[in-house]
C-alpha atoms as a PDB file:
ATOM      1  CA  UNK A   1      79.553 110.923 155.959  1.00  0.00           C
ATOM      2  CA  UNK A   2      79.035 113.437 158.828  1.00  0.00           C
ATOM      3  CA  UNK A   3      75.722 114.915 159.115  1.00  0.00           C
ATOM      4  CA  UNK A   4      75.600 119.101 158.967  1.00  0.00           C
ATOM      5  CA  UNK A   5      75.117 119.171 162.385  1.00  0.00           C
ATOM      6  CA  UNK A   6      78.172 117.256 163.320  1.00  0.00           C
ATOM      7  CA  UNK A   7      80.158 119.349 160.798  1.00  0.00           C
ATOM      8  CA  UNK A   8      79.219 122.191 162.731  1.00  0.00           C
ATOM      9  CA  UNK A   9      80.349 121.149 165.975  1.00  0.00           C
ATOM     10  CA  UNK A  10      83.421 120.149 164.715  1.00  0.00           C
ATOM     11  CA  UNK A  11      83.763 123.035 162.804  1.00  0.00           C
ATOM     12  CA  UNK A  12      82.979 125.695 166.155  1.00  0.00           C
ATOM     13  CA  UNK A  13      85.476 123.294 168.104  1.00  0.00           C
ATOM     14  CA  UNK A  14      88.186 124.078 165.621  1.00  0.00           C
ATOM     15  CA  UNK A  15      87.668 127.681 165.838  1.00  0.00           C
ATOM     16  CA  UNK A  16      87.706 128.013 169.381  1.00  0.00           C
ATOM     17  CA  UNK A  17      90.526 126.094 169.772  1.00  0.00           C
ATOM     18  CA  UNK A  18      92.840 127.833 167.071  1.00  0.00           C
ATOM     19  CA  UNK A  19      91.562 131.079 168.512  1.00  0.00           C
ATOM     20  CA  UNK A  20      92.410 130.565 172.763  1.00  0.00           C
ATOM     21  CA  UNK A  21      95.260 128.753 171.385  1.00  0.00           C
ATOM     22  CA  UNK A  22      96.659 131.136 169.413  1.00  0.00           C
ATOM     23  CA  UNK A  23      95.824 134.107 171.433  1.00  0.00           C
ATOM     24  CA  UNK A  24      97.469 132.232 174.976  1.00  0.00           C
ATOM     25  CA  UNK A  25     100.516 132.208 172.425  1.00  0.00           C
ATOM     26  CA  UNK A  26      99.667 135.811 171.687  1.00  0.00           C
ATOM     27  CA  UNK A  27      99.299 137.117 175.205  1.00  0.00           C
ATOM     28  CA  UNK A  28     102.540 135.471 176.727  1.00  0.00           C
ATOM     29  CA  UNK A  29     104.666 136.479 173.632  1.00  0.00           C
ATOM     30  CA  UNK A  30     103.335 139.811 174.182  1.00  0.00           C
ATOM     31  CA  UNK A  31     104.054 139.562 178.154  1.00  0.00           C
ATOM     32  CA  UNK A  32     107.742 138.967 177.380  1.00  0.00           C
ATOM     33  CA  UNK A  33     107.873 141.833 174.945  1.00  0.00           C
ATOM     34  CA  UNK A  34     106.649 144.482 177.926  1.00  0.00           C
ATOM     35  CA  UNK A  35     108.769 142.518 180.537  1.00  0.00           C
ATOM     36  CA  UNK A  36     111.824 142.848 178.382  1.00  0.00           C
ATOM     37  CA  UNK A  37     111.227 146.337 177.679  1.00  0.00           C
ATOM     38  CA  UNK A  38     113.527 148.590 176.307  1.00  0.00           C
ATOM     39  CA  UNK A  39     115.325 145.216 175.496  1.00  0.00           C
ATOM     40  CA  UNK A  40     112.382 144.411 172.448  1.00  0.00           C
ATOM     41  CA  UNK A  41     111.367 141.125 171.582  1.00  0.00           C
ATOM     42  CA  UNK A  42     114.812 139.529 173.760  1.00  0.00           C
ATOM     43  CA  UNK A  43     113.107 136.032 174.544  1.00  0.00           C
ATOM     44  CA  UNK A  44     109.681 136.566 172.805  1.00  0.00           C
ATOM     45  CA  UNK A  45     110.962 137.607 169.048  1.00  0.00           C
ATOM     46  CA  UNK A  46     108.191 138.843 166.719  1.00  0.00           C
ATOM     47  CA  UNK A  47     107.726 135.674 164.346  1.00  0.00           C
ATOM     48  CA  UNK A  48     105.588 134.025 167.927  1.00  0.00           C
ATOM     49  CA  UNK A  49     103.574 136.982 167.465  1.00  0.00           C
ATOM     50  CA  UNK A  50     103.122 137.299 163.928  1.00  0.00           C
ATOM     51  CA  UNK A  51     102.247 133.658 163.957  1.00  0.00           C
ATOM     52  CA  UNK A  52      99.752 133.781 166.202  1.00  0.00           C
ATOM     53  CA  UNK A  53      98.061 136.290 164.218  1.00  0.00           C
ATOM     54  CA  UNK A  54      98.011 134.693 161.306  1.00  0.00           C
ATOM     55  CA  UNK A  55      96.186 131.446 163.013  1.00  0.00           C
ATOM     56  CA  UNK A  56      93.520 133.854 164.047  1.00  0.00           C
ATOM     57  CA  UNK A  57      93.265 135.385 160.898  1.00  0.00           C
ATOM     58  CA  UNK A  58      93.515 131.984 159.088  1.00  0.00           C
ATOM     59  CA  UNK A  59      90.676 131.056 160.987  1.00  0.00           C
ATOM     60  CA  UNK A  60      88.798 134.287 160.698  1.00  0.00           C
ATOM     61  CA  UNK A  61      89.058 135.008 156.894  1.00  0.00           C
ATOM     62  CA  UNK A  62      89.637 131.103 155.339  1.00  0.00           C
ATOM     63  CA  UNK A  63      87.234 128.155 155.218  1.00  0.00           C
ATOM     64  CA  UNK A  64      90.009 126.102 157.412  1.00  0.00           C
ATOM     65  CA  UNK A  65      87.501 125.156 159.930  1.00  0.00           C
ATOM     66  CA  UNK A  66      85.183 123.640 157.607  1.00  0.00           C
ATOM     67  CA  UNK A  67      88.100 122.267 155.401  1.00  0.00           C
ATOM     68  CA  UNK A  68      89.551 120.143 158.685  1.00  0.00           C
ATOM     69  CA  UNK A  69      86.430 119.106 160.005  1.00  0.00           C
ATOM     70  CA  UNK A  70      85.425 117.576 156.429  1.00  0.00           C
ATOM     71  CA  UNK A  71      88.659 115.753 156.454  1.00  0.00           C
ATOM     72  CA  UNK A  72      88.781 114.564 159.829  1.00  0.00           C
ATOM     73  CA  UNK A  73      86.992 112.332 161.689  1.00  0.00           C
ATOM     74  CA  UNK A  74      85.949 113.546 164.905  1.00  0.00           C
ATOM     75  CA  UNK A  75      87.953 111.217 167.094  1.00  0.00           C
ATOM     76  CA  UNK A  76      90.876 112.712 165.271  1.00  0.00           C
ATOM     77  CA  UNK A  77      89.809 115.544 165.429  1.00  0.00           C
ATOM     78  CA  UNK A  78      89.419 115.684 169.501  1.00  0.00           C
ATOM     79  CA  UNK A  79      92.891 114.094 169.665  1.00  0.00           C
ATOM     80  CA  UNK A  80      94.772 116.508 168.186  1.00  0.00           C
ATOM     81  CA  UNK A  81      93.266 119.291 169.773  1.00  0.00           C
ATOM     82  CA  UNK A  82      93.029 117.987 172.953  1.00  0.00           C
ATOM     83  CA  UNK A  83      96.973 116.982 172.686  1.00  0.00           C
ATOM     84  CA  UNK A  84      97.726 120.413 171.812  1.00  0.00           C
ATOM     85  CA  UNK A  85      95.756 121.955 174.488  1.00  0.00           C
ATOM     86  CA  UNK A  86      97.061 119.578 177.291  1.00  0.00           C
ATOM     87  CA  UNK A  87     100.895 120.379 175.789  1.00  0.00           C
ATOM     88  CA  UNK A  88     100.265 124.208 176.081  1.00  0.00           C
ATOM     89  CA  UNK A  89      98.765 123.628 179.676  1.00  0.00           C
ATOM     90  CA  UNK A  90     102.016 121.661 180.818  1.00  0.00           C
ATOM     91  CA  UNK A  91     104.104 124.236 179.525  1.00  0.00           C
ATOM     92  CA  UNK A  92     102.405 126.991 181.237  1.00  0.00           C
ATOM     93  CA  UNK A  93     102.119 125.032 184.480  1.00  0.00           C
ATOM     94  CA  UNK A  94     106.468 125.106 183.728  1.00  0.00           C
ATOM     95  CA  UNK A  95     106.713 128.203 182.987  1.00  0.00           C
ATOM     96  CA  UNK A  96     104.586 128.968 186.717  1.00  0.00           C
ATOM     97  CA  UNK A  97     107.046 126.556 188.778  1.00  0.00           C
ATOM     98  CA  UNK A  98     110.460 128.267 187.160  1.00  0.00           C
ATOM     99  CA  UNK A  99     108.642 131.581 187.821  1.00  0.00           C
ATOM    100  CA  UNK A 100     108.254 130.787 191.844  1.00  0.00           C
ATOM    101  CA  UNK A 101     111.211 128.605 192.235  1.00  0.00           C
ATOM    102  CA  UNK A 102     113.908 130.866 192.813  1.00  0.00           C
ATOM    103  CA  UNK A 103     114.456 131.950 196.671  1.00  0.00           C
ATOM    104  CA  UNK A 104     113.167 134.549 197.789  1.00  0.00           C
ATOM    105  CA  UNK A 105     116.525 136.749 198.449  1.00  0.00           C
ATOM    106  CA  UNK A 106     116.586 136.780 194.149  1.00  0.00           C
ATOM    107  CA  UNK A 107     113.076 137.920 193.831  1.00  0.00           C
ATOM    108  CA  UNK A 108     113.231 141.301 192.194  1.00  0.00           C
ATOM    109  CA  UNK A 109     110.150 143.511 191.030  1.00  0.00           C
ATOM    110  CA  UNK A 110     110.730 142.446 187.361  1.00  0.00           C
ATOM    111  CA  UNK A 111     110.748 138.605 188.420  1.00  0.00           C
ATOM    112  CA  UNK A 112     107.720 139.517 190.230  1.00  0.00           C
ATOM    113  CA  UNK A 113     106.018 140.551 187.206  1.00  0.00           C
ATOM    114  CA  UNK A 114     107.090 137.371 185.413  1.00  0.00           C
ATOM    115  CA  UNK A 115     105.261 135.316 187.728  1.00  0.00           C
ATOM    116  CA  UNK A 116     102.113 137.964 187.949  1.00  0.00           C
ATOM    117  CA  UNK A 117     102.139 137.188 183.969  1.00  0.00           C
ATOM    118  CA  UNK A 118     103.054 133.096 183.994  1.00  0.00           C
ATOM    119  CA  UNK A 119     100.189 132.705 186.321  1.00  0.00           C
ATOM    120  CA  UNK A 120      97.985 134.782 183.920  1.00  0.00           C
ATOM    121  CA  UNK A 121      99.117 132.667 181.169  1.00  0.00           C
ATOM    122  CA  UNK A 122      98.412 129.468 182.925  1.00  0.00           C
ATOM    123  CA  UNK A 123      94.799 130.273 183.849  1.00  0.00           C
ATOM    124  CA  UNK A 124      93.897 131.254 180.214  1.00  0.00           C
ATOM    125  CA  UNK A 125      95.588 128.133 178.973  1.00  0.00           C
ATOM    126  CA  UNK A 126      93.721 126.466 181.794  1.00  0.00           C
ATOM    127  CA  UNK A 127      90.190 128.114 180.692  1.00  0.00           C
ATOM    128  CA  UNK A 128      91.212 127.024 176.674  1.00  0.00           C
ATOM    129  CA  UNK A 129      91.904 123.667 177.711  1.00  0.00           C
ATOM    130  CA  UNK A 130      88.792 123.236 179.746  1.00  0.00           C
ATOM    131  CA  UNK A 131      86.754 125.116 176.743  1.00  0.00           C
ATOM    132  CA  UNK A 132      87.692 122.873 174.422  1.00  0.00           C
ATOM    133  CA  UNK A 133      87.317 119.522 176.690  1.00  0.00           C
ATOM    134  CA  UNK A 134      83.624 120.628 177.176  1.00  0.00           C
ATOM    135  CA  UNK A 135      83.599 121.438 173.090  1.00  0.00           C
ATOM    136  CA  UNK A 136      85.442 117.957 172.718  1.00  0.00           C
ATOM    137  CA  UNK A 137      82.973 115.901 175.035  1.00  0.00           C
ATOM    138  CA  UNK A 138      79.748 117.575 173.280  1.00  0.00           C
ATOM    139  CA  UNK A 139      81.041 116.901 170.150  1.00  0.00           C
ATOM    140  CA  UNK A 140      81.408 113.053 170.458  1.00  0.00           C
ATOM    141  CA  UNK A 141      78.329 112.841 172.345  1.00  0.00           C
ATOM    142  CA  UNK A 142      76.314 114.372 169.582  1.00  0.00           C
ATOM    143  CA  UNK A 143      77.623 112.016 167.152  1.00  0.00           C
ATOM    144  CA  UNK A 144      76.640 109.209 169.547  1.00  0.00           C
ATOM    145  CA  UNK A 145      73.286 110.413 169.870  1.00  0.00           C
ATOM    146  CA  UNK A 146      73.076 110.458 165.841  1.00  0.00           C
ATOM    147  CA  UNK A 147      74.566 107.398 165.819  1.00  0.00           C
ATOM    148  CA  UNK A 148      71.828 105.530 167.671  1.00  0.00           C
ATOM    149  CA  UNK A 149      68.927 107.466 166.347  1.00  0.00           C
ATOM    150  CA  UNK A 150      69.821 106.314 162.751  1.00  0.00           C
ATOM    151  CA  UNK A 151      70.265 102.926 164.187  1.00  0.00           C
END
């Protein structure tokens, strides 16, 4: 049984990595909806932003985080979430090389803009990721600690 501590931890990683997750969804969806402006919601339709607001309030108004980190063990925990934050990562890192790999005599102000914004989105993905490594590392490192001071 995890101590209260340990729930804690993995309850605070959950949270901040539904929440960066799920607002890096937010902003790009969002991004795509100005960029194709008048043309609303062309390549970013509203169910990726609806659903990103209902992770955050999810996390916000239910008892998920504490429900998840009773149920999983840590290791499982810190797999899954850093899977999902190294997936989202690669994807914006995709999104930044399609953004600067046309040629230069296509660049337009618009496709400017899209790679002002997939560099944005990159970076915050970037910063999430790194958040929840640190979260991730402290978390298993606490339980190690525990784990020898009961020993």
């Amino acid at each position: 049984m995890a101590d209260k501590a340990s729930l804690s931890a993995e309850e605070t990683l959950i949270k901040v990595a539904i929440v960066g997750q799920a607002t890096g969804l937010l902003i790009m969806g969002l991004f795509l909806a100005i960029e194709d402006a008048p043309d609303y919601f062309k390549r970013a339709d509203l169910l990726t932003i609806l659903l990103a607001v209902v992770a955050i309030g999810a996390v916000l108004i239910t008892r998920l985080p504490q429900f998840l980190a009773r149920v999983l063990s840590s290791g499982m925990l810190v797999i899954f979430i850093l899977l999902i934050s190294v997936s989202t990562i690669l994807i914006a890192l995709s999104n930044v090389v399609l953004a600067f790999s046309i040629p230069e005599l296509f660049v337009t102000p618009g496709w400017e803009y899209t790679q002002t914004t997939a560099v944005i989105s990159f970076i915050f993905f970037l910063v999430s990721g790194t958040v929840n490594l640190v979260l991730s590392v402290r978390l298993l490192m606490s339980e190690r600690t525990s784990e020898i001071a009961t020993s």
